[in-house]
C-alpha atoms as a PDB file:
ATOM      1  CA  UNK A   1     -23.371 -11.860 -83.204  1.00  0.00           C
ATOM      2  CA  UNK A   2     -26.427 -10.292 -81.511  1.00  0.00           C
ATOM      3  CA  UNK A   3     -27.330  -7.218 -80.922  1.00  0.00           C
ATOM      4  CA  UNK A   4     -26.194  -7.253 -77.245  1.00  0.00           C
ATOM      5  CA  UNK A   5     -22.964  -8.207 -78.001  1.00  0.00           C
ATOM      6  CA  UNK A   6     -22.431  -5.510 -80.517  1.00  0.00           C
ATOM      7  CA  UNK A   7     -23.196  -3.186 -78.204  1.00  0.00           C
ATOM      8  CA  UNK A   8     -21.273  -4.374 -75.253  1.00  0.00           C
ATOM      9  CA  UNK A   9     -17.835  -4.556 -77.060  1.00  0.00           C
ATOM     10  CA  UNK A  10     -18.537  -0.884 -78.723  1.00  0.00           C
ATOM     11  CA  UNK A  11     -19.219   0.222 -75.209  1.00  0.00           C
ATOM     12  CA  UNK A  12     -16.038  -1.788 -73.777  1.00  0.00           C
ATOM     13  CA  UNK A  13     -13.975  -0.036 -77.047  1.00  0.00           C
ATOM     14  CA  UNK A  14     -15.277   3.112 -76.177  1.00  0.00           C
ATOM     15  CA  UNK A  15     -14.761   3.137 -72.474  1.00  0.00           C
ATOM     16  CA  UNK A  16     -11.078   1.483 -73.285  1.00  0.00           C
ATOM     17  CA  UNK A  17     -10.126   4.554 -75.934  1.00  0.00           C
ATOM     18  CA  UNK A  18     -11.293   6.859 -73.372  1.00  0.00           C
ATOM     19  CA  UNK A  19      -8.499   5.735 -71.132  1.00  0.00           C
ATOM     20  CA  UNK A  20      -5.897   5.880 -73.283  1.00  0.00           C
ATOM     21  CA  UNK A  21      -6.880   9.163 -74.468  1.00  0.00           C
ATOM     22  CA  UNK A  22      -6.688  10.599 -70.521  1.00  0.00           C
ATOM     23  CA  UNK A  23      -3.135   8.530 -70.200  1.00  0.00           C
ATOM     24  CA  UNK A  24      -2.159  10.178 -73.180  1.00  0.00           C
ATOM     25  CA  UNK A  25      -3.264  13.555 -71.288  1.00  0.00           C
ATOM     26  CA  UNK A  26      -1.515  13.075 -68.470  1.00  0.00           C
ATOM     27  CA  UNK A  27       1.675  12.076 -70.088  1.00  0.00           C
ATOM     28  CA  UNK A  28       1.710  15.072 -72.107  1.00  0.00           C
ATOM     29  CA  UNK A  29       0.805  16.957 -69.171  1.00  0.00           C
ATOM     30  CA  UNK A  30      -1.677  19.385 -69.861  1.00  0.00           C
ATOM     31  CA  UNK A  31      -3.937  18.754 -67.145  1.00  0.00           C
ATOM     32  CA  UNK A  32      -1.894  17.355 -64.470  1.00  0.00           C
ATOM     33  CA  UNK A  33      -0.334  19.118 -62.056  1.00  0.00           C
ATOM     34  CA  UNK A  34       3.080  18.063 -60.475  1.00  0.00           C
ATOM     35  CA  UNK A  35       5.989  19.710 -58.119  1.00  0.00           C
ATOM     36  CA  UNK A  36       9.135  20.882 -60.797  1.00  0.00           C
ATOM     37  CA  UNK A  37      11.683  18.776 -59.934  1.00  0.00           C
ATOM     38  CA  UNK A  38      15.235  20.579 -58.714  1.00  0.00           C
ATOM     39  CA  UNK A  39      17.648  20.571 -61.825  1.00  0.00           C
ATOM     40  CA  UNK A  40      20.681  22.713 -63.189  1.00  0.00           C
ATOM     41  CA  UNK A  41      21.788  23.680 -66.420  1.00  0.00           C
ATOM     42  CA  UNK A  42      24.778  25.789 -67.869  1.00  0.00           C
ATOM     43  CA  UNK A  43      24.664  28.708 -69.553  1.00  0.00           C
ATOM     44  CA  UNK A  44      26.551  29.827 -73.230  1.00  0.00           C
ATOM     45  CA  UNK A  45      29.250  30.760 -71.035  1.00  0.00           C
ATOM     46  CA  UNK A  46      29.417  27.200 -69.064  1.00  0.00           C
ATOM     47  CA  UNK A  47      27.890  28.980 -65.777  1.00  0.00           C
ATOM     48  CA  UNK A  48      25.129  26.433 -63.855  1.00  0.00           C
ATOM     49  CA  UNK A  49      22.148  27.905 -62.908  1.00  0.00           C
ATOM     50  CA  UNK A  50      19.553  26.279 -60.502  1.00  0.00           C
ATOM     51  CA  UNK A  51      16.217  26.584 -61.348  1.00  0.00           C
ATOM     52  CA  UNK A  52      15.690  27.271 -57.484  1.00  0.00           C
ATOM     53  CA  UNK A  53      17.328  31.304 -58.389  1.00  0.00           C
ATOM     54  CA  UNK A  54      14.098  31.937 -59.802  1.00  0.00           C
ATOM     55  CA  UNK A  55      12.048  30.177 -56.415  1.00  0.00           C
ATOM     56  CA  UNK A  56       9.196  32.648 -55.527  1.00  0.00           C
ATOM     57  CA  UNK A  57       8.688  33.482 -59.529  1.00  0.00           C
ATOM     58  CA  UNK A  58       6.150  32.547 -62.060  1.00  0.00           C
ATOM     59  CA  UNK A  59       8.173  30.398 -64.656  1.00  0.00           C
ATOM     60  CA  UNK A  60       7.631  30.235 -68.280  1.00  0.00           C
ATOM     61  CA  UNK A  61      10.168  27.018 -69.264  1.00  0.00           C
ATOM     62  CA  UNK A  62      10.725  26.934 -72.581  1.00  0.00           C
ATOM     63  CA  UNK A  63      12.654  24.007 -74.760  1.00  0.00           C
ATOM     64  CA  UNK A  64      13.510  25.063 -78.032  1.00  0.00           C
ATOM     65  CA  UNK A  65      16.328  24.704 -81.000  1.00  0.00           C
ATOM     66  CA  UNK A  66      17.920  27.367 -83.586  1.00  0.00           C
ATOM     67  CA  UNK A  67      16.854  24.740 -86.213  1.00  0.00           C
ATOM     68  CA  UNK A  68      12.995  25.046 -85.088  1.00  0.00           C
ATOM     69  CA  UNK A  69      10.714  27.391 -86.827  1.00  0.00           C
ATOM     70  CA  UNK A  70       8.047  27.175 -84.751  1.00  0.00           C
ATOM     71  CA  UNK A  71      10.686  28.132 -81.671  1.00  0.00           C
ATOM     72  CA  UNK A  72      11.942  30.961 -83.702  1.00  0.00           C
ATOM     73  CA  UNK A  73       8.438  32.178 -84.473  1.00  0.00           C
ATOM     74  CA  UNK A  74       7.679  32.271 -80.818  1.00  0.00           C
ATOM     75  CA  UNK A  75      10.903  33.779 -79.502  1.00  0.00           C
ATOM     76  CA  UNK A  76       9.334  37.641 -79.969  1.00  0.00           C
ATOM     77  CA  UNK A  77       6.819  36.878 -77.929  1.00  0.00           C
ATOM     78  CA  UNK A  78       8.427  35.091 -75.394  1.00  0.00           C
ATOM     79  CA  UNK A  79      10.738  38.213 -75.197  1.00  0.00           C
ATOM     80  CA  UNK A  80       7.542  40.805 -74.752  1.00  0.00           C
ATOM     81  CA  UNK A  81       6.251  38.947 -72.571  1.00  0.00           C
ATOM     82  CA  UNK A  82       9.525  39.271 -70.162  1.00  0.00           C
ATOM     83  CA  UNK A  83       9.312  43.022 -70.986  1.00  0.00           C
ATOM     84  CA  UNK A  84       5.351  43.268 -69.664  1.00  0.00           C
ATOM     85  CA  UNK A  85       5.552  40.547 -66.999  1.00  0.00           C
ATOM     86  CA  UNK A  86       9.332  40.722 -65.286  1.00  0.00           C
ATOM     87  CA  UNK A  87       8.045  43.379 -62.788  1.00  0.00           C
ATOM     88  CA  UNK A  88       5.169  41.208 -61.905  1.00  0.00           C
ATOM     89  CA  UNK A  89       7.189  38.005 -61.010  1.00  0.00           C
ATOM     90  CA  UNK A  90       7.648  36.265 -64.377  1.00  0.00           C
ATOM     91  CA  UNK A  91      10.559  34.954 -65.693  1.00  0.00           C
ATOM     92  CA  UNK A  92      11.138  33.140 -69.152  1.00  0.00           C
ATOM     93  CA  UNK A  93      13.711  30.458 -69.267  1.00  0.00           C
ATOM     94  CA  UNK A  94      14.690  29.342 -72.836  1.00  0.00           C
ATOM     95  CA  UNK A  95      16.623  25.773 -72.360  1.00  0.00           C
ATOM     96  CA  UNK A  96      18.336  25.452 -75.914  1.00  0.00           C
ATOM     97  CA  UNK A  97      18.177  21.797 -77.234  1.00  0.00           C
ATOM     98  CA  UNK A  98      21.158  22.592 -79.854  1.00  0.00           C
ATOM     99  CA  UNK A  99      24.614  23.006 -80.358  1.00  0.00           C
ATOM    100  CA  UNK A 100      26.244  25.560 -78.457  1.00  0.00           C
ATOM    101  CA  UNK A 101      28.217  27.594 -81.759  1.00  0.00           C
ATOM    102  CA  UNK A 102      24.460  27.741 -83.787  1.00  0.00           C
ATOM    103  CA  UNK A 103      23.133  29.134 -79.954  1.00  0.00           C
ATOM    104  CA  UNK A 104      25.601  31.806 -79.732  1.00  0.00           C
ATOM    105  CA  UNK A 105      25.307  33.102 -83.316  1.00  0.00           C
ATOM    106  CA  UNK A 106      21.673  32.951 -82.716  1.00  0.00           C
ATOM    107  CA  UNK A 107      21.552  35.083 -79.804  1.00  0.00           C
ATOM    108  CA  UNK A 108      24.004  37.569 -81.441  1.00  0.00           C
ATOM    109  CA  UNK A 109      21.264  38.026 -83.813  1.00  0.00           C
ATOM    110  CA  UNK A 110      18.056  37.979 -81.682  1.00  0.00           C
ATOM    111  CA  UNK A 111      18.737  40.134 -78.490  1.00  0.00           C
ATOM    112  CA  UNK A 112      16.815  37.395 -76.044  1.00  0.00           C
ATOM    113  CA  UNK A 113      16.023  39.981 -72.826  1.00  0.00           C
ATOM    114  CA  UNK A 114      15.771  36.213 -70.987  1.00  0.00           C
ATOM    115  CA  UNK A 115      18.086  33.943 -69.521  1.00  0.00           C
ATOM    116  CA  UNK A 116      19.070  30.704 -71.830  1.00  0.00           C
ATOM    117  CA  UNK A 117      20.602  27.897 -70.438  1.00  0.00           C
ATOM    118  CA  UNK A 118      22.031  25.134 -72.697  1.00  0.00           C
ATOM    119  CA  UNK A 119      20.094  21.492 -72.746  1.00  0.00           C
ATOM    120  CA  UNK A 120      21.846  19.451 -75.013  1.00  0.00           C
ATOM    121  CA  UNK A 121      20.856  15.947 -74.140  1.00  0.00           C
ATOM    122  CA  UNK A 122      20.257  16.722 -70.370  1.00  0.00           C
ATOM    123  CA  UNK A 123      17.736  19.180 -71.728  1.00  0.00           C
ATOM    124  CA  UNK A 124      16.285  16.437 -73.586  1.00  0.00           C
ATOM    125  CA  UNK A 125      15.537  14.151 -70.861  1.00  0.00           C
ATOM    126  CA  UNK A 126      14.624  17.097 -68.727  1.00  0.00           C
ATOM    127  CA  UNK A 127      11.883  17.666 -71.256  1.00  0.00           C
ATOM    128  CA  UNK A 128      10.609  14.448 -71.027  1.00  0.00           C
ATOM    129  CA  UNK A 129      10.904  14.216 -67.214  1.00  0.00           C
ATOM    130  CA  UNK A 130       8.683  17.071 -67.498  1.00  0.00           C
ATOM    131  CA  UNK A 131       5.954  15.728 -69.697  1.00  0.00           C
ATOM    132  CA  UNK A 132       7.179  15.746 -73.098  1.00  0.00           C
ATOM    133  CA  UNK A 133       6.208  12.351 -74.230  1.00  0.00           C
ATOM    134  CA  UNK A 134       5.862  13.261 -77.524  1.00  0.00           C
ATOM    135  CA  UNK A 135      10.136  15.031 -78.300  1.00  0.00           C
ATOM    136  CA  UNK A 136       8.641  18.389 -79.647  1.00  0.00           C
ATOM    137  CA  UNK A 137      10.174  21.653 -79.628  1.00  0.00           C
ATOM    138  CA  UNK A 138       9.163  23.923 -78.616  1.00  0.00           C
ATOM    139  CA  UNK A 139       7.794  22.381 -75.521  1.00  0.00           C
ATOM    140  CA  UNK A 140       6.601  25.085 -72.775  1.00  0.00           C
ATOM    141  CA  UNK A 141       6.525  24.452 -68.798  1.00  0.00           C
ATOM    142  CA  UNK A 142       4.329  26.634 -66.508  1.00  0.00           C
ATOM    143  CA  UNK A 143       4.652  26.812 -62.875  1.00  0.00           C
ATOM    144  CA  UNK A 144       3.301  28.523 -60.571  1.00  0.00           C
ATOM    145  CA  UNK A 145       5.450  30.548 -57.612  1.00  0.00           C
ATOM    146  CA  UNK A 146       5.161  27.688 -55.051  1.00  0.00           C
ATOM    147  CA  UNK A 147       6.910  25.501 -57.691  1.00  0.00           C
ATOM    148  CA  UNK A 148       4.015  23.862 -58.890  1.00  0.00           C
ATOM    149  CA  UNK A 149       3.695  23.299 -62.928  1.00  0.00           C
ATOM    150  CA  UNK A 150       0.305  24.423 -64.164  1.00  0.00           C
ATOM    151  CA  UNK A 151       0.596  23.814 -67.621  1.00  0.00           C
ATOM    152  CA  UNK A 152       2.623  21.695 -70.239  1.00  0.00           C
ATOM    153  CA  UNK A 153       2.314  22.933 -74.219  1.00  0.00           C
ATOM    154  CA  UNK A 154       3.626  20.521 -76.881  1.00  0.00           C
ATOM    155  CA  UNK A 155       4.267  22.550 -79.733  1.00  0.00           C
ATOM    156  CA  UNK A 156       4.285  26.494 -80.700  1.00  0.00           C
ATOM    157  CA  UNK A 157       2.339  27.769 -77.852  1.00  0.00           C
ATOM    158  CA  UNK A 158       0.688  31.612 -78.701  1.00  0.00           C
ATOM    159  CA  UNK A 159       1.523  35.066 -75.785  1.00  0.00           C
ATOM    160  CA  UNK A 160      -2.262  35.009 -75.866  1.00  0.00           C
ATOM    161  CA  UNK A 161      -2.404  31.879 -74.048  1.00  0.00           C
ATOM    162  CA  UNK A 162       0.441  32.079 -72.191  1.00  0.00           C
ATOM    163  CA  UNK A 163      -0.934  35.499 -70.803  1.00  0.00           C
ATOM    164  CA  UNK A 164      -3.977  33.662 -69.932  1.00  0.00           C
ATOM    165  CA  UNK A 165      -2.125  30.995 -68.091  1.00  0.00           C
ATOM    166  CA  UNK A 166      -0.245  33.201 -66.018  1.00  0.00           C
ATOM    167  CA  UNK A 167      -2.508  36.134 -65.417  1.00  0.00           C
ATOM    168  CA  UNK A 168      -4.360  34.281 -62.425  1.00  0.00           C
ATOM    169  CA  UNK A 169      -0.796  33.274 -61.369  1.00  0.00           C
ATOM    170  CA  UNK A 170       0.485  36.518 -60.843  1.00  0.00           C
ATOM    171  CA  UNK A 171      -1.863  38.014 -58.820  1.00  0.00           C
ATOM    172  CA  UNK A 172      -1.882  35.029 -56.616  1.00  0.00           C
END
């Protein structure tokens, strides 16, 4: 091969990696932004809640499992942050991916100041609706008050970051 050819199909490898790195972005959802679609969900008690009740709010949607450490690490600080940001507009929303029994023995234990609807496998497509190509828990939605998501997180997601997500959203 010559040296032209070399270089042409390491710039045509390049250029093709690049793209499926940025579809890979967009699935996951990071930098996209989207409308959140209208769903409902029960609660432990088998009451369905719209996610328009919390229209005109900042919403922090989080997917997570009993089973999960990563979503038990980052339950305290999803519960702080409802205790700074409530009066400001913000509202966490766990969506438990789990069985309903481990759930309610869980939140007997951990007094979760947010409300937690139940997923099950409705939760699981919801999640993936939503841009969680990838099945992880936790998985973290944040949208804006016009109902706009501004941010997807795969994965354990820090109150640092989430704070500086929704700091410009609040005062907007």
């Amino acid at each position: 091969m010559t040296r032209i050819t070399v270089t042409i199909l390491v710039a045509i490898c390049a250029l093709a990696g690049g793209i499926v790195f940025k579809s890979f972005l967009l699935r996951t959802g990071q930098s996209a932004t989207a409308p959140l679609p209208e769903f409902s969900l029960q609660d432990l008690s088998g009451k369905p809640h719209s996610i328009a009740e919390w229209q005109g709010k900042v919403r922090v949607i989080n997917f997570w499992a009993t089973w999960c450490p990563p979503c038990r690490k980052e339950i305290p600080d999803l519960i702080k942050l409802q205790q700074e940001y409530a009066a400001k507009g913000v509202v966490v929303i766990g969506i438990a991916i789990d069985d309903p029994e481990a759930v309610a023995d869980y939140l007997n234990e951990t007094k979760i100041n947010y409300p937690v609807l139940m997923g099950t496998d409705e939760g699981i497509a919801l999640a993936r609706q939503l841009g969680n190509s990838v099945d992880a828990v936790p998985f973290t939605v944040i949208v804006d008050r016009q109902g706009i998501i501004k941010f997807r997180q795969p994965g354990e997601f820090s109150k640092e970051k989430i704070q500086e997500i929704i700091t410009p959203l609040v005062h907007l």
